[in-house]
Protein backbone atom coordinates (compact mmCIF):
# COMPACT_ATOMS: atom_id res chain seq x y z
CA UNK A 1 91.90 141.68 34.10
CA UNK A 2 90.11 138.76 36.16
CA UNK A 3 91.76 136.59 38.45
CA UNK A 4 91.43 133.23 38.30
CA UNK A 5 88.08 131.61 39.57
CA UNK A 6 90.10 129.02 42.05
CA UNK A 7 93.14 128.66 42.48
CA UNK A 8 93.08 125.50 44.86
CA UNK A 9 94.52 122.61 42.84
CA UNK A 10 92.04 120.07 42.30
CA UNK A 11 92.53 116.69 44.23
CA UNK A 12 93.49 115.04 41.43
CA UNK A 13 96.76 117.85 40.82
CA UNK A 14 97.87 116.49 44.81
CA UNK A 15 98.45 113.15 42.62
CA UNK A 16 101.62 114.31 41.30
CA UNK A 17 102.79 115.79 43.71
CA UNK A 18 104.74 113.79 46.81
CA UNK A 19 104.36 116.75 49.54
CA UNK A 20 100.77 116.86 49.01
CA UNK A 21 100.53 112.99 48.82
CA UNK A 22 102.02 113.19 52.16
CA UNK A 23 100.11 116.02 53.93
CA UNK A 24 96.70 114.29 52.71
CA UNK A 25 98.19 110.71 54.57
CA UNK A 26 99.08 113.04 57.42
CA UNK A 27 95.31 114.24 57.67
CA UNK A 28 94.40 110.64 56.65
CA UNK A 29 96.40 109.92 60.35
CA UNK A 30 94.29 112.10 62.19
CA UNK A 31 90.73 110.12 60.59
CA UNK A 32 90.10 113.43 58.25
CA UNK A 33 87.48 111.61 55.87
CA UNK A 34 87.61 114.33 53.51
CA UNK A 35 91.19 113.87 53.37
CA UNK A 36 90.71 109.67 52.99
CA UNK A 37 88.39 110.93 49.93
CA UNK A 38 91.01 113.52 48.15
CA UNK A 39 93.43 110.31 48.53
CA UNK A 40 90.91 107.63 47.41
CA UNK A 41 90.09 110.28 44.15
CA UNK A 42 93.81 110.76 43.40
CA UNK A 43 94.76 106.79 43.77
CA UNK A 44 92.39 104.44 43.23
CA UNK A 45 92.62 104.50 39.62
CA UNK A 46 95.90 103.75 39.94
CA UNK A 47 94.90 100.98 41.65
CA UNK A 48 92.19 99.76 39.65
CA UNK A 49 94.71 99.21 37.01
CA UNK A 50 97.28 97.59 39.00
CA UNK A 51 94.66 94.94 39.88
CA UNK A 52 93.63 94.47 36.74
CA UNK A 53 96.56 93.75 34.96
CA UNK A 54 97.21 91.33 37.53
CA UNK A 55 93.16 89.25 38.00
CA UNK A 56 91.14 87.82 35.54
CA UNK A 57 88.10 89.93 36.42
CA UNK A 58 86.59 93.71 37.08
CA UNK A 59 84.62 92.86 39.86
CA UNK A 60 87.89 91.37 41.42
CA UNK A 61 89.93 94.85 40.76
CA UNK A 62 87.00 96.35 42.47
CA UNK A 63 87.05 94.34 45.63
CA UNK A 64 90.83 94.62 45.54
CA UNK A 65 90.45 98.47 45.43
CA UNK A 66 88.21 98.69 48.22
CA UNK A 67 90.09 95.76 50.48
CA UNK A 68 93.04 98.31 49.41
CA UNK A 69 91.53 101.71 50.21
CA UNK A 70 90.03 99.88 53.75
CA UNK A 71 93.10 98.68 55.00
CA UNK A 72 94.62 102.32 54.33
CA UNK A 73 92.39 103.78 56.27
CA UNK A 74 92.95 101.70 58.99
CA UNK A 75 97.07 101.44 58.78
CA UNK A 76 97.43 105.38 58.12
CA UNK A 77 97.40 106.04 61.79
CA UNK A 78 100.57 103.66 62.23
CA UNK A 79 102.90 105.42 59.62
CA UNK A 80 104.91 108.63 60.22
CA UNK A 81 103.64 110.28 56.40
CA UNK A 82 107.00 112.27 56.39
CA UNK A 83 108.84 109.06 55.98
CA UNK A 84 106.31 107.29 53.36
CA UNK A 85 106.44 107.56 49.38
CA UNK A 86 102.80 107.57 49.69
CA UNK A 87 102.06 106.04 46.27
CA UNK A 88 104.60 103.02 46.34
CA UNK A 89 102.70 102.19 49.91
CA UNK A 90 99.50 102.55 48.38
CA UNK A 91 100.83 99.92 45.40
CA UNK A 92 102.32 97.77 48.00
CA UNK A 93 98.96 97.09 50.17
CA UNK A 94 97.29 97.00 46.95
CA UNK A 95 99.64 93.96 45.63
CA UNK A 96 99.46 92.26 48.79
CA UNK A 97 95.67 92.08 48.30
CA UNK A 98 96.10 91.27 44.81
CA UNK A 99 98.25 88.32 46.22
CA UNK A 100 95.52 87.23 48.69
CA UNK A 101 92.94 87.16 46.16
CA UNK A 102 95.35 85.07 43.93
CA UNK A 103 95.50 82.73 46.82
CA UNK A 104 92.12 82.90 47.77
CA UNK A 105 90.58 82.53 44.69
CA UNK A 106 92.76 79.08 43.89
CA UNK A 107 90.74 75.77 43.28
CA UNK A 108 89.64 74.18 46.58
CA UNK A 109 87.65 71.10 47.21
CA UNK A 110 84.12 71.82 46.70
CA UNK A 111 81.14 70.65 48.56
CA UNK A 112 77.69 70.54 46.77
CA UNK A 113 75.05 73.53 46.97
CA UNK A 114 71.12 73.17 47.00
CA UNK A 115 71.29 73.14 43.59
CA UNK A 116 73.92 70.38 43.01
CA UNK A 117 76.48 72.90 41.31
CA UNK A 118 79.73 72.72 42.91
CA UNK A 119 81.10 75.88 44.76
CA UNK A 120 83.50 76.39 46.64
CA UNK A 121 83.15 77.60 50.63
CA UNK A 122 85.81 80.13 50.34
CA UNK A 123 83.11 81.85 47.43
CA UNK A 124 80.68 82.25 50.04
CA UNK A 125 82.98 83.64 52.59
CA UNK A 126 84.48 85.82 50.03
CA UNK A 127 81.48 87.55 48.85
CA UNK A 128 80.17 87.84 52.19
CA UNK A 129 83.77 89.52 52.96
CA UNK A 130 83.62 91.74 49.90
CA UNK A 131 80.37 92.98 50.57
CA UNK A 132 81.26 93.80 53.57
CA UNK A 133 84.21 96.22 52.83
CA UNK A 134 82.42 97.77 50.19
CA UNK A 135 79.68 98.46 52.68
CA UNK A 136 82.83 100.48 54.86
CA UNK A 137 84.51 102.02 52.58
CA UNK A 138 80.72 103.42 51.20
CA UNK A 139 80.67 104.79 54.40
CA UNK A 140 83.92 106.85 54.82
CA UNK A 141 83.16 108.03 50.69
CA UNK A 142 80.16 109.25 52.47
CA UNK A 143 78.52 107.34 49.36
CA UNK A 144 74.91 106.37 50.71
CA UNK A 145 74.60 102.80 50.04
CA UNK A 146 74.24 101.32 46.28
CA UNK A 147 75.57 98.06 44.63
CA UNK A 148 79.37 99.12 44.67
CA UNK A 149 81.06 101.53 46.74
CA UNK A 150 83.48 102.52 43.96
């Protein structure tokens, strides 16, 4: 009789289950990349969902995801992990960037471009800042550098 190839559970079992959730934020603490991957694989298609059933558009969901998956990275260190349900604070930073898009993304007065199209400032500033974060978070995927991070 052969024994099983692996019997690791694959990144996407640690999901489900609340310990692991919580050991891979615990790494996350501790700026463990690989870790900050395992938890990006196991929740950001949670996410993805979550923002878009609540924005009008796919790149928006995207940017929310990586605004989302940034902002973990950079909050994990200020969380005890034994006292976090790891996916309802994931969901929670990913609604408050849902909510700053929605605010964001709200008509403004707009000043004319070179063309004379209307756009609004904040849609410069905005794709400058969502470039941006997808240009981070490409970096701690260890994703070399391509249109989208995600």
């Amino acid at each position: 009789m052969k024994a099983k190839l692996s019997s690791t559970p694959s990144p996407l079992d640690e999901r489900l289950d609340e310990q692991s959730m919580a050991r891979l934020l615990r790494r996350v603490t501790a700026s463990d990349q690989t870790a900050f991957v395992t938890l990006y694989d196991a929740m950001s298609s949670q996410v993805r969902k979550q923002a878009l059933a609540a924005l009008s558009s796919g790149n928006a969901a995207d940017a929310v995801v990586a605004a989302t998956f940034l902002q973990i990275w950079w909050l994990a260190p200020l969380h005890n992990p034994d006292d976090t349900d790891v996916p309802a604070w994931i969901t929670a930073i990913a609604a408050g960037r849902i909510a700053d898009r929605r605010r964001n993304s709200a008509p403004t007065p707009s000043t004319a471009n070179a063309d004379g199209q209307q756009r609004s400032p904040w849609s410069v500033l905005s794709s400058a800042y969502d470039e941006t974060v997808a240009v981070v978070l490409a970096g701690l995927l260890g994703h070399r550098r391509s249109r989208k991070a995600f």
